[in-house]
Every structure is written in C-alpha cells, then in structure tokens.
PDB file of N, CA and C in Angstrom:
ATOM      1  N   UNK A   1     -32.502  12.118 -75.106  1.00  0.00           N
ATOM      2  CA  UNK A   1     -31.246  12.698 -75.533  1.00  0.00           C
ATOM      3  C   UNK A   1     -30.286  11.573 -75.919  1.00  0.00           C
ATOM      4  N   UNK A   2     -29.563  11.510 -77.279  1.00  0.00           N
ATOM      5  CA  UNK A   2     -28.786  10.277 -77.655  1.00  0.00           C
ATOM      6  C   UNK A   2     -27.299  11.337 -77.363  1.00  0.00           C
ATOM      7  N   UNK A   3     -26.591   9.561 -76.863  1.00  0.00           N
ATOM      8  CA  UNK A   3     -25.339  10.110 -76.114  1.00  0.00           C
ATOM      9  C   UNK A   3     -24.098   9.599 -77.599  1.00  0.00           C
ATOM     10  N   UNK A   4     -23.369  10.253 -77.628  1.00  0.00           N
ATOM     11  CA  UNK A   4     -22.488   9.845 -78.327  1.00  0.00           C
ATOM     12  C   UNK A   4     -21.336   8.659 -77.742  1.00  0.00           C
ATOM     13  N   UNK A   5     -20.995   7.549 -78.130  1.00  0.00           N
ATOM     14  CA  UNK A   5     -20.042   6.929 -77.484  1.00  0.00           C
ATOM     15  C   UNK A   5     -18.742   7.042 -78.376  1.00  0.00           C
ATOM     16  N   UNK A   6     -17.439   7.668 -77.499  1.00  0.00           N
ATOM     17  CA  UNK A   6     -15.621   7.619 -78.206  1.00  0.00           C
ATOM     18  C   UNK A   6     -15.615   5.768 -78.478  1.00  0.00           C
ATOM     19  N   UNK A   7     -15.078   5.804 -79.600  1.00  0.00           N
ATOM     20  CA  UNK A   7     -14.252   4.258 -79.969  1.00  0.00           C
ATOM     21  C   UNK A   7     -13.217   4.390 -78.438  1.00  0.00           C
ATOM     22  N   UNK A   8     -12.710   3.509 -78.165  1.00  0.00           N
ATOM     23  CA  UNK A   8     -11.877   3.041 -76.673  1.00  0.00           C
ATOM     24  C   UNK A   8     -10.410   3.872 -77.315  1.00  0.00           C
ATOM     25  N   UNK A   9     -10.375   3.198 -78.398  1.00  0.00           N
ATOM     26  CA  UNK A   9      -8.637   4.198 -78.903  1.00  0.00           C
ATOM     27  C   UNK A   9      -9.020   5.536 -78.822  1.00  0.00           C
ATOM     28  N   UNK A  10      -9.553   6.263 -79.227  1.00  0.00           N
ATOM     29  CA  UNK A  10      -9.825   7.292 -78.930  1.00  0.00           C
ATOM     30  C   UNK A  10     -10.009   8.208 -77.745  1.00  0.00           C
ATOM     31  N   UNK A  11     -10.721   7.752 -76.572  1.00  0.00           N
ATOM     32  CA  UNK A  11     -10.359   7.694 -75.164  1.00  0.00           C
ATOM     33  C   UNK A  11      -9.043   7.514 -74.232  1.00  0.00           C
ATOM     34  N   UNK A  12      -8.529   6.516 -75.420  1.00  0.00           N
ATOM     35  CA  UNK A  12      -6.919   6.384 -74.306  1.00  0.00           C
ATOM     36  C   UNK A  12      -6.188   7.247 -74.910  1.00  0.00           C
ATOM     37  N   UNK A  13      -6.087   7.538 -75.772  1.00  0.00           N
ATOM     38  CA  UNK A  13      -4.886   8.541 -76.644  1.00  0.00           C
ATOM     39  C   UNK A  13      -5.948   9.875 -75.948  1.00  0.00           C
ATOM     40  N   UNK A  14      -6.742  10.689 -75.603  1.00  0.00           N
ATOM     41  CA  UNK A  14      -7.073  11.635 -75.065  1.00  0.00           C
ATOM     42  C   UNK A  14      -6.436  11.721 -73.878  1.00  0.00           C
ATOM     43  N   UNK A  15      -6.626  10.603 -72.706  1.00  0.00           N
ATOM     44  CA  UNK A  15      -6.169  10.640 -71.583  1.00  0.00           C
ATOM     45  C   UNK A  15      -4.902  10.248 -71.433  1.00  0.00           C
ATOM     46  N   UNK A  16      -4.199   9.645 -72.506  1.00  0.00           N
ATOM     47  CA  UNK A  16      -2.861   9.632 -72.199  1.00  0.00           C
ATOM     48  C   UNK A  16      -2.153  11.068 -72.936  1.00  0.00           C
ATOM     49  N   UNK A  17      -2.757  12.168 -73.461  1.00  0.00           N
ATOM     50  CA  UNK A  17      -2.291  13.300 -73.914  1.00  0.00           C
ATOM     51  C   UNK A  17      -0.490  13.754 -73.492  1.00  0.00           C
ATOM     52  N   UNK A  18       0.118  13.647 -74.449  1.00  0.00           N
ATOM     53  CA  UNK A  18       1.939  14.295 -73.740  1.00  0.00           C
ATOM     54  C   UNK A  18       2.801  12.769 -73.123  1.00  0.00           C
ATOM     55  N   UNK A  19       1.648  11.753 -73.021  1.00  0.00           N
ATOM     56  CA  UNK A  19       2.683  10.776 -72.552  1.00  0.00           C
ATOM     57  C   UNK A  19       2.821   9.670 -73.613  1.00  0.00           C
ATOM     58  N   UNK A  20       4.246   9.666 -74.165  1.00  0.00           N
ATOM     59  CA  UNK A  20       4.641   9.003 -74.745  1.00  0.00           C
ATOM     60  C   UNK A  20       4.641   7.397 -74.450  1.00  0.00           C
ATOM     61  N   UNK A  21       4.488   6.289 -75.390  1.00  0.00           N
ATOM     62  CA  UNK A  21       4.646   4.710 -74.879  1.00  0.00           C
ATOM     63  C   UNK A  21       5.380   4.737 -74.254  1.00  0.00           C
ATOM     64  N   UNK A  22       5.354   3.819 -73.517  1.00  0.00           N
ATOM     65  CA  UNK A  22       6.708   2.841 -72.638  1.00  0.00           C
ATOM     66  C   UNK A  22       6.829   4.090 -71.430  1.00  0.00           C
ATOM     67  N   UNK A  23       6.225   5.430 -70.790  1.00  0.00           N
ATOM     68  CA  UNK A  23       6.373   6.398 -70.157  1.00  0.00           C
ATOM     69  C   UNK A  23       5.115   6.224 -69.297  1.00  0.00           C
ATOM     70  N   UNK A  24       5.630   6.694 -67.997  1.00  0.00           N
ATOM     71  CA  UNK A  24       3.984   7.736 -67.146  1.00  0.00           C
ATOM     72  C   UNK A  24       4.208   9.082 -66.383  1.00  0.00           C
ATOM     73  N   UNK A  25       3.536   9.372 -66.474  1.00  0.00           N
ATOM     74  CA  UNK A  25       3.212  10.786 -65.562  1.00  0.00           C
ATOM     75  C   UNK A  25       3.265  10.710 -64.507  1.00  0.00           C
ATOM     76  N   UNK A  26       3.834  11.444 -63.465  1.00  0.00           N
ATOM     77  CA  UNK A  26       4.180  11.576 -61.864  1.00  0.00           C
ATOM     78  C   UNK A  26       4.325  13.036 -61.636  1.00  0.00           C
ATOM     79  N   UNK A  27       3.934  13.357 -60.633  1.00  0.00           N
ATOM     80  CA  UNK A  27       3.407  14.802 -60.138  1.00  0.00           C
ATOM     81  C   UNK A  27       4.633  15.115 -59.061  1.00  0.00           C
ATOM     82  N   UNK A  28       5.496  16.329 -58.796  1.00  0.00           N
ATOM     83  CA  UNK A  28       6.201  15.837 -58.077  1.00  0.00           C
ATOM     84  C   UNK A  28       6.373  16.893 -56.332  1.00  0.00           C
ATOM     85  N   UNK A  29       6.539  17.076 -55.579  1.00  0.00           N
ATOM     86  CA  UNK A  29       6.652  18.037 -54.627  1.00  0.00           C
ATOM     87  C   UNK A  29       5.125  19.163 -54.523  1.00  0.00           C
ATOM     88  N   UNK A  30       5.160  20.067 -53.629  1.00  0.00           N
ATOM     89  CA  UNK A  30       4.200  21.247 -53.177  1.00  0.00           C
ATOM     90  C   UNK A  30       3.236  21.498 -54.899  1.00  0.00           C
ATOM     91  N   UNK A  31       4.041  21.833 -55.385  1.00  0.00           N
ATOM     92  CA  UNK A  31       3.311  22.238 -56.597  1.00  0.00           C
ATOM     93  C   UNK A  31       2.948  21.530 -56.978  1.00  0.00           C
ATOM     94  N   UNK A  32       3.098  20.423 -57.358  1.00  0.00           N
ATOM     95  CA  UNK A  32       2.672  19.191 -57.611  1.00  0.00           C
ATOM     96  C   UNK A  32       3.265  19.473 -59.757  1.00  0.00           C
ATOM     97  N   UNK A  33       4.533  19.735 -59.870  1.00  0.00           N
ATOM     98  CA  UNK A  33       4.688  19.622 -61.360  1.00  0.00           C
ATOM     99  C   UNK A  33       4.988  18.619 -61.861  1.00  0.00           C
ATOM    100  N   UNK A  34       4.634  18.554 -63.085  1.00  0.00           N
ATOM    101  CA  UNK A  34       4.179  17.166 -64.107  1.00  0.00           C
ATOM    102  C   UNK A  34       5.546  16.791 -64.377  1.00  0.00           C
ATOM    103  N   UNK A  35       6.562  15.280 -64.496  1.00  0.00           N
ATOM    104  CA  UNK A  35       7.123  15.019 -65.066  1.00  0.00           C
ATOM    105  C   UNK A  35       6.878  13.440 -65.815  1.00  0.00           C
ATOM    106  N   UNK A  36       7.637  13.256 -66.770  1.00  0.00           N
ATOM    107  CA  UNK A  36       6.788  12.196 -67.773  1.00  0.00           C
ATOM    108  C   UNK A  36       8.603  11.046 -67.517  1.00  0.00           C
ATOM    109  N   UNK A  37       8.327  10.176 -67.089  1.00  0.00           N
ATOM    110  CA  UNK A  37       9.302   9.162 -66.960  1.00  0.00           C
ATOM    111  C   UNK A  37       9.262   7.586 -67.801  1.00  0.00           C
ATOM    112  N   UNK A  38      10.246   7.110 -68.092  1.00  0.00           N
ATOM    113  CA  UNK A  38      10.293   6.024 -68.519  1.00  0.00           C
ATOM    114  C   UNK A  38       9.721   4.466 -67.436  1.00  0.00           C
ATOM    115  N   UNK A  39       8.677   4.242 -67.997  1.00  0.00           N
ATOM    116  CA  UNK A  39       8.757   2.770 -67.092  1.00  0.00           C
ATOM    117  C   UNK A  39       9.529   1.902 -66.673  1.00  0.00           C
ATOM    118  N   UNK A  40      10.791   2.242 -67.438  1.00  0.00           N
ATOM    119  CA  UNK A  40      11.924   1.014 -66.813  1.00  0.00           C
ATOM    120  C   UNK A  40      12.448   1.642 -65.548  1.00  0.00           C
ATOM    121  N   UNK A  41      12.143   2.602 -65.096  1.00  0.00           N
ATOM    122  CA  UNK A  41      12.746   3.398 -63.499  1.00  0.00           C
ATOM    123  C   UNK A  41      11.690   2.281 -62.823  1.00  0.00           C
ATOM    124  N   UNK A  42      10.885   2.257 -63.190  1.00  0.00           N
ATOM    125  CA  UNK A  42       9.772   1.445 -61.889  1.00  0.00           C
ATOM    126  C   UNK A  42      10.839  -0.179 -61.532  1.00  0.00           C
ATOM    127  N   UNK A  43      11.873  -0.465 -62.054  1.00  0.00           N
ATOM    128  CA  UNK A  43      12.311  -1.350 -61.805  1.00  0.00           C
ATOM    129  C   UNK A  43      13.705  -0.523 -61.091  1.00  0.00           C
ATOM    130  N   UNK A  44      13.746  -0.163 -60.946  1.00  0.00           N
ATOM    131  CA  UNK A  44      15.258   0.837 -59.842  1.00  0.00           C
ATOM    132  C   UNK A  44      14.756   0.996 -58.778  1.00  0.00           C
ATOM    133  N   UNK A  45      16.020   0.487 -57.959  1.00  0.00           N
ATOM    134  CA  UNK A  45      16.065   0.539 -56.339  1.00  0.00           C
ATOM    135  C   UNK A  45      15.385   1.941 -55.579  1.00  0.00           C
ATOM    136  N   UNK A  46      16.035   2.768 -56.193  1.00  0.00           N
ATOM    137  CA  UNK A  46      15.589   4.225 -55.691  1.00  0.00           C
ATOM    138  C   UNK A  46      14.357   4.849 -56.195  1.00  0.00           C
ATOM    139  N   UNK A  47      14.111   4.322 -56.962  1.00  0.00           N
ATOM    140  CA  UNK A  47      12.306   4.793 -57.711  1.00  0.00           C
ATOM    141  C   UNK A  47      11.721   3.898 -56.582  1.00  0.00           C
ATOM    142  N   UNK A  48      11.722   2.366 -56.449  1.00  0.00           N
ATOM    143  CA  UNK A  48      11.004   1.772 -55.944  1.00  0.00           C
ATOM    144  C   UNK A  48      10.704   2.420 -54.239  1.00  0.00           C
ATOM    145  N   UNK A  49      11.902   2.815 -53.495  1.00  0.00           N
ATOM    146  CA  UNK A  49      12.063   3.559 -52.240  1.00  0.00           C
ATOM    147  C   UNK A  49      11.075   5.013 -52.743  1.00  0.00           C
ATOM    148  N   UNK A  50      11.085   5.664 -53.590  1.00  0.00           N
ATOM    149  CA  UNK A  50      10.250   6.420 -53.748  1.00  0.00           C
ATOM    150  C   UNK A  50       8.488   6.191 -53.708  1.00  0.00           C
ATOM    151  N   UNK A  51       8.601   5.494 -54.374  1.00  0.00           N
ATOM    152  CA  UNK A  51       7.316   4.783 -54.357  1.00  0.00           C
ATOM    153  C   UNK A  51       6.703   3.846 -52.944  1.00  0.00           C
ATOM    154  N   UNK A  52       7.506   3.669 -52.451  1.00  0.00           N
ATOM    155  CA  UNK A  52       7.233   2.834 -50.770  1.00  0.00           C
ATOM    156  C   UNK A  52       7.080   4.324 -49.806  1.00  0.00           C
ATOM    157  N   UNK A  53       7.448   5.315 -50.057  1.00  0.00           N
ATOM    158  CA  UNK A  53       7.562   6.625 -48.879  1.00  0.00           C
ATOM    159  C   UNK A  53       6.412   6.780 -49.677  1.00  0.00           C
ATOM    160  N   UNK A  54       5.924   6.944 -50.854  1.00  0.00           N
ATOM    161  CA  UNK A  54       4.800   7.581 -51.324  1.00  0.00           C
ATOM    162  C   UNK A  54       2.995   7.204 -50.865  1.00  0.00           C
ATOM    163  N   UNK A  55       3.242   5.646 -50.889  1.00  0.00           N
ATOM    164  CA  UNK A  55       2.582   5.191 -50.072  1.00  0.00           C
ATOM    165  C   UNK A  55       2.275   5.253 -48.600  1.00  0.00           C
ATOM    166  N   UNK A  56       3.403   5.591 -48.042  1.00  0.00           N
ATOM    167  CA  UNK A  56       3.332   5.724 -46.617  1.00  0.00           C
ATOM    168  C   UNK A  56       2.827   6.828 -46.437  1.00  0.00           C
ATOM    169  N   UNK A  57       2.547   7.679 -47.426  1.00  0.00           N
ATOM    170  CA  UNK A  57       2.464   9.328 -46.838  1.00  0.00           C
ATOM    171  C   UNK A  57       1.038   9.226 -47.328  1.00  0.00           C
ATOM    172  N   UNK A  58       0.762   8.650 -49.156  1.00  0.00           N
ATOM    173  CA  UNK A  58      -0.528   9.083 -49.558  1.00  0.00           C
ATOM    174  C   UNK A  58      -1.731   7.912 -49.084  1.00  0.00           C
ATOM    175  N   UNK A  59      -1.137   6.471 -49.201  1.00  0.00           N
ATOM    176  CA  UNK A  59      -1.870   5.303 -49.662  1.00  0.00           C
ATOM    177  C   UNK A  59      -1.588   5.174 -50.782  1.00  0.00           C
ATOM    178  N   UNK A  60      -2.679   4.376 -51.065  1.00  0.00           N
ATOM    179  CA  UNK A  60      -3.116   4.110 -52.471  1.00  0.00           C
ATOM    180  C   UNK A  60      -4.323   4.618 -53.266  1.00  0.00           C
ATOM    181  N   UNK A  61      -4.576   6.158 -52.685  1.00  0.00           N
ATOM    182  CA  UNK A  61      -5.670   6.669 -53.738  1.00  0.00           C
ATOM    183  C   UNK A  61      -5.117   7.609 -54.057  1.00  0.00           C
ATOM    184  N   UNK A  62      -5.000   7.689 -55.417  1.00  0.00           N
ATOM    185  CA  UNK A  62      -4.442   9.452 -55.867  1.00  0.00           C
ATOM    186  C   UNK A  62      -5.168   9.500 -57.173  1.00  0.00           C
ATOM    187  N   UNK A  63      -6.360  10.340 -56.689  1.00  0.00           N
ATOM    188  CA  UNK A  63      -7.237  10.726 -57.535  1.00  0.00           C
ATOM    189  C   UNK A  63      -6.896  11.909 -58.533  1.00  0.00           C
ATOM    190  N   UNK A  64      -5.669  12.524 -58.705  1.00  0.00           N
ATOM    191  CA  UNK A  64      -5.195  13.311 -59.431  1.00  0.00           C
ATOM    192  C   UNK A  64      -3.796  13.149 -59.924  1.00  0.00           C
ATOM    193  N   UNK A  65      -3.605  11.851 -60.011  1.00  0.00           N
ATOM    194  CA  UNK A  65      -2.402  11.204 -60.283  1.00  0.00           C
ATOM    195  C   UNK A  65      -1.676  11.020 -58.950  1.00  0.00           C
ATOM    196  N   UNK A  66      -0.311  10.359 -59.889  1.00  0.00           N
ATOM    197  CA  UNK A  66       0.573   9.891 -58.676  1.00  0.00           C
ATOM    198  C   UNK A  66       1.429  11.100 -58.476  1.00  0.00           C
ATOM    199  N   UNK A  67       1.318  11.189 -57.161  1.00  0.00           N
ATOM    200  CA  UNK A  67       2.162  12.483 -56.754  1.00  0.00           C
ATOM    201  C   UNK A  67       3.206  11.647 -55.503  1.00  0.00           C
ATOM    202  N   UNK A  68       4.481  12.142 -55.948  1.00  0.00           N
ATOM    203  CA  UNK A  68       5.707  11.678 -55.183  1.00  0.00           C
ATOM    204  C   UNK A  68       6.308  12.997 -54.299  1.00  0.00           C
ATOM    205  N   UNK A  69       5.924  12.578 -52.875  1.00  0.00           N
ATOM    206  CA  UNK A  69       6.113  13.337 -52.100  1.00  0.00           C
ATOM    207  C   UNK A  69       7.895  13.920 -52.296  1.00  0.00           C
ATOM    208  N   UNK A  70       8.342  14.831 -52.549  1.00  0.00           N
ATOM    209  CA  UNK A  70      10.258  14.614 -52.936  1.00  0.00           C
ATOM    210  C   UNK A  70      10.282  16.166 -53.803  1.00  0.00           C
ATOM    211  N   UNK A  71      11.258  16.617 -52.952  1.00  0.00           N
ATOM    212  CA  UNK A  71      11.398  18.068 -53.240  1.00  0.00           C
ATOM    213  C   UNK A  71      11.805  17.871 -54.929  1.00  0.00           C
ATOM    214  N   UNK A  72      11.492  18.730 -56.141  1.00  0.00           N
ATOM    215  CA  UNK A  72      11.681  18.357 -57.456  1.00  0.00           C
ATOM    216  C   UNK A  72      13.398  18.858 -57.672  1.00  0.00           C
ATOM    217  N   UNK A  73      13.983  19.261 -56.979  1.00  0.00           N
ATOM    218  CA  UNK A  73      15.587  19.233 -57.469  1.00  0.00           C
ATOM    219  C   UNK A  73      16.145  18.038 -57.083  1.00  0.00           C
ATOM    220  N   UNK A  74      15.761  17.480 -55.824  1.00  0.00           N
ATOM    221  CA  UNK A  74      15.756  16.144 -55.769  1.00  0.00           C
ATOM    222  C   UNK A  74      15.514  15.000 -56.448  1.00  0.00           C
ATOM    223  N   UNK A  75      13.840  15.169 -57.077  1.00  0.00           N
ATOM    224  CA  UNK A  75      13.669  14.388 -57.909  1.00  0.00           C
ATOM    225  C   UNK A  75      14.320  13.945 -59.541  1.00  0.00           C
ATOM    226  N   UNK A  76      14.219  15.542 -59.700  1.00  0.00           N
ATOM    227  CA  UNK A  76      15.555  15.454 -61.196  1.00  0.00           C
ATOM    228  C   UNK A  76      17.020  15.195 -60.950  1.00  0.00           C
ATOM    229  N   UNK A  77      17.548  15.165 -59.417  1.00  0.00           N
ATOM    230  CA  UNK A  77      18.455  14.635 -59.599  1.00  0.00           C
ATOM    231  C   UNK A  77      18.889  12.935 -59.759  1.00  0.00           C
ATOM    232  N   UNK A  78      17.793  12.874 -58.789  1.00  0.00           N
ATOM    233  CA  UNK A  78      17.582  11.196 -58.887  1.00  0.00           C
ATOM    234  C   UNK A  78      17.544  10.396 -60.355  1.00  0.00           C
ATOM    235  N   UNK A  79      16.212  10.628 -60.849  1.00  0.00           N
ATOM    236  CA  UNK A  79      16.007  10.673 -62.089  1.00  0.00           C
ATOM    237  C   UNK A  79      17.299  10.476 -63.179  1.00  0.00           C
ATOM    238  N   UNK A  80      17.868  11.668 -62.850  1.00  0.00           N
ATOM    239  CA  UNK A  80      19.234  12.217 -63.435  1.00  0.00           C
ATOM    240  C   UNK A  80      19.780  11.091 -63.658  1.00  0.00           C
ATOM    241  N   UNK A  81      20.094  10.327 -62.398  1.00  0.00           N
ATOM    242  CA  UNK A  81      21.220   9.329 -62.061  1.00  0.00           C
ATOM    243  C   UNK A  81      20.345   8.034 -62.885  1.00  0.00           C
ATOM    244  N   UNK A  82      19.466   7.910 -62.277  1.00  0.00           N
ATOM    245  CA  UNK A  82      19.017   6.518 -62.836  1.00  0.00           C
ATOM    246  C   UNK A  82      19.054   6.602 -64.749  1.00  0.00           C
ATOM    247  N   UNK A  83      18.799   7.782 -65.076  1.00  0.00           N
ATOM    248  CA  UNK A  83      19.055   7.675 -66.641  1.00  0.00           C
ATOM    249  C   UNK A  83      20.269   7.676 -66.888  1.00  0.00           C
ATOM    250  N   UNK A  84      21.301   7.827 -66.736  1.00  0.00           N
ATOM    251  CA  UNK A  84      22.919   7.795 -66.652  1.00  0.00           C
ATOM    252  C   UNK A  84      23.295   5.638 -66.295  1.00  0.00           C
ATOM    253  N   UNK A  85      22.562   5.670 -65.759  1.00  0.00           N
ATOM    254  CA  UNK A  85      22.633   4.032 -64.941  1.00  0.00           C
ATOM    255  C   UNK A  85      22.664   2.920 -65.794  1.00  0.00           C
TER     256      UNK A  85
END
C-alpha cells in the first residue's frame, strides 16, 4: 500500500487551522472553550501567573492543548485588560 506524504507547509497550515500568525490557542475553564490570543500576552505579568497555576494544576502534558485552569469571565476579563495595556 503506497502512503501519500503532505509537503510540511501543508501540515502546519492544517493544524494551525483559525490561528492566525503571531497568535495561539488556549482552552479555557470546565468546558474547556477555545480562545485564540496574541503571543505578546506570554510576556505579561498576569498571563505568566496564569501559566505558573496552570502548571501546578496540569504539568506539562496537555495532550489536547493548553488548557488554563480560570473561570472564562475571568479569563476575558484579564485578557481584556492586558489588550487595553
């Protein structure tokens, strides 16, 4: 049986589907809903505190993305602020 192989661009633009450059995907609270953020938050005080509780709760395996433990009215408010910032 011959396997077909994707060119590599082709593979990343599949799996990066909805996320725009310079952005990533983060999963957020119980439901776990999708929001798409700018990479420059990964440099903010309060993203980074997000990301240190996230670890504490998940580790470091999240086989279905990164999911940030943080109720999502919370999270959009945060968010909120740091895009205002």
């Amino acid at each position: 049986m011959m396997r077909i192989r994707l060119p590599l661009a082709i593979l990343a633009k599949k799996h990066a589907a909805g996320v725009p450059k310079g952005h990533f995907a983060v999963y957020v609270g119980e439901s776990r809903r999708r929001f798409v953020i700018p990479t420059s938050y990964l440099k903010n005080p309060t993203f980074q505190a997000l990301l240190r509780k996230t670890e504490e709760e998940f580790g470091f395996k999240h086989y279905n993305g990164l999911t940030i433990p943080c109720n999502e009215d919370v999270f959009q408010a945060l968010t909120a602020q740091m895009a205002c910032a």
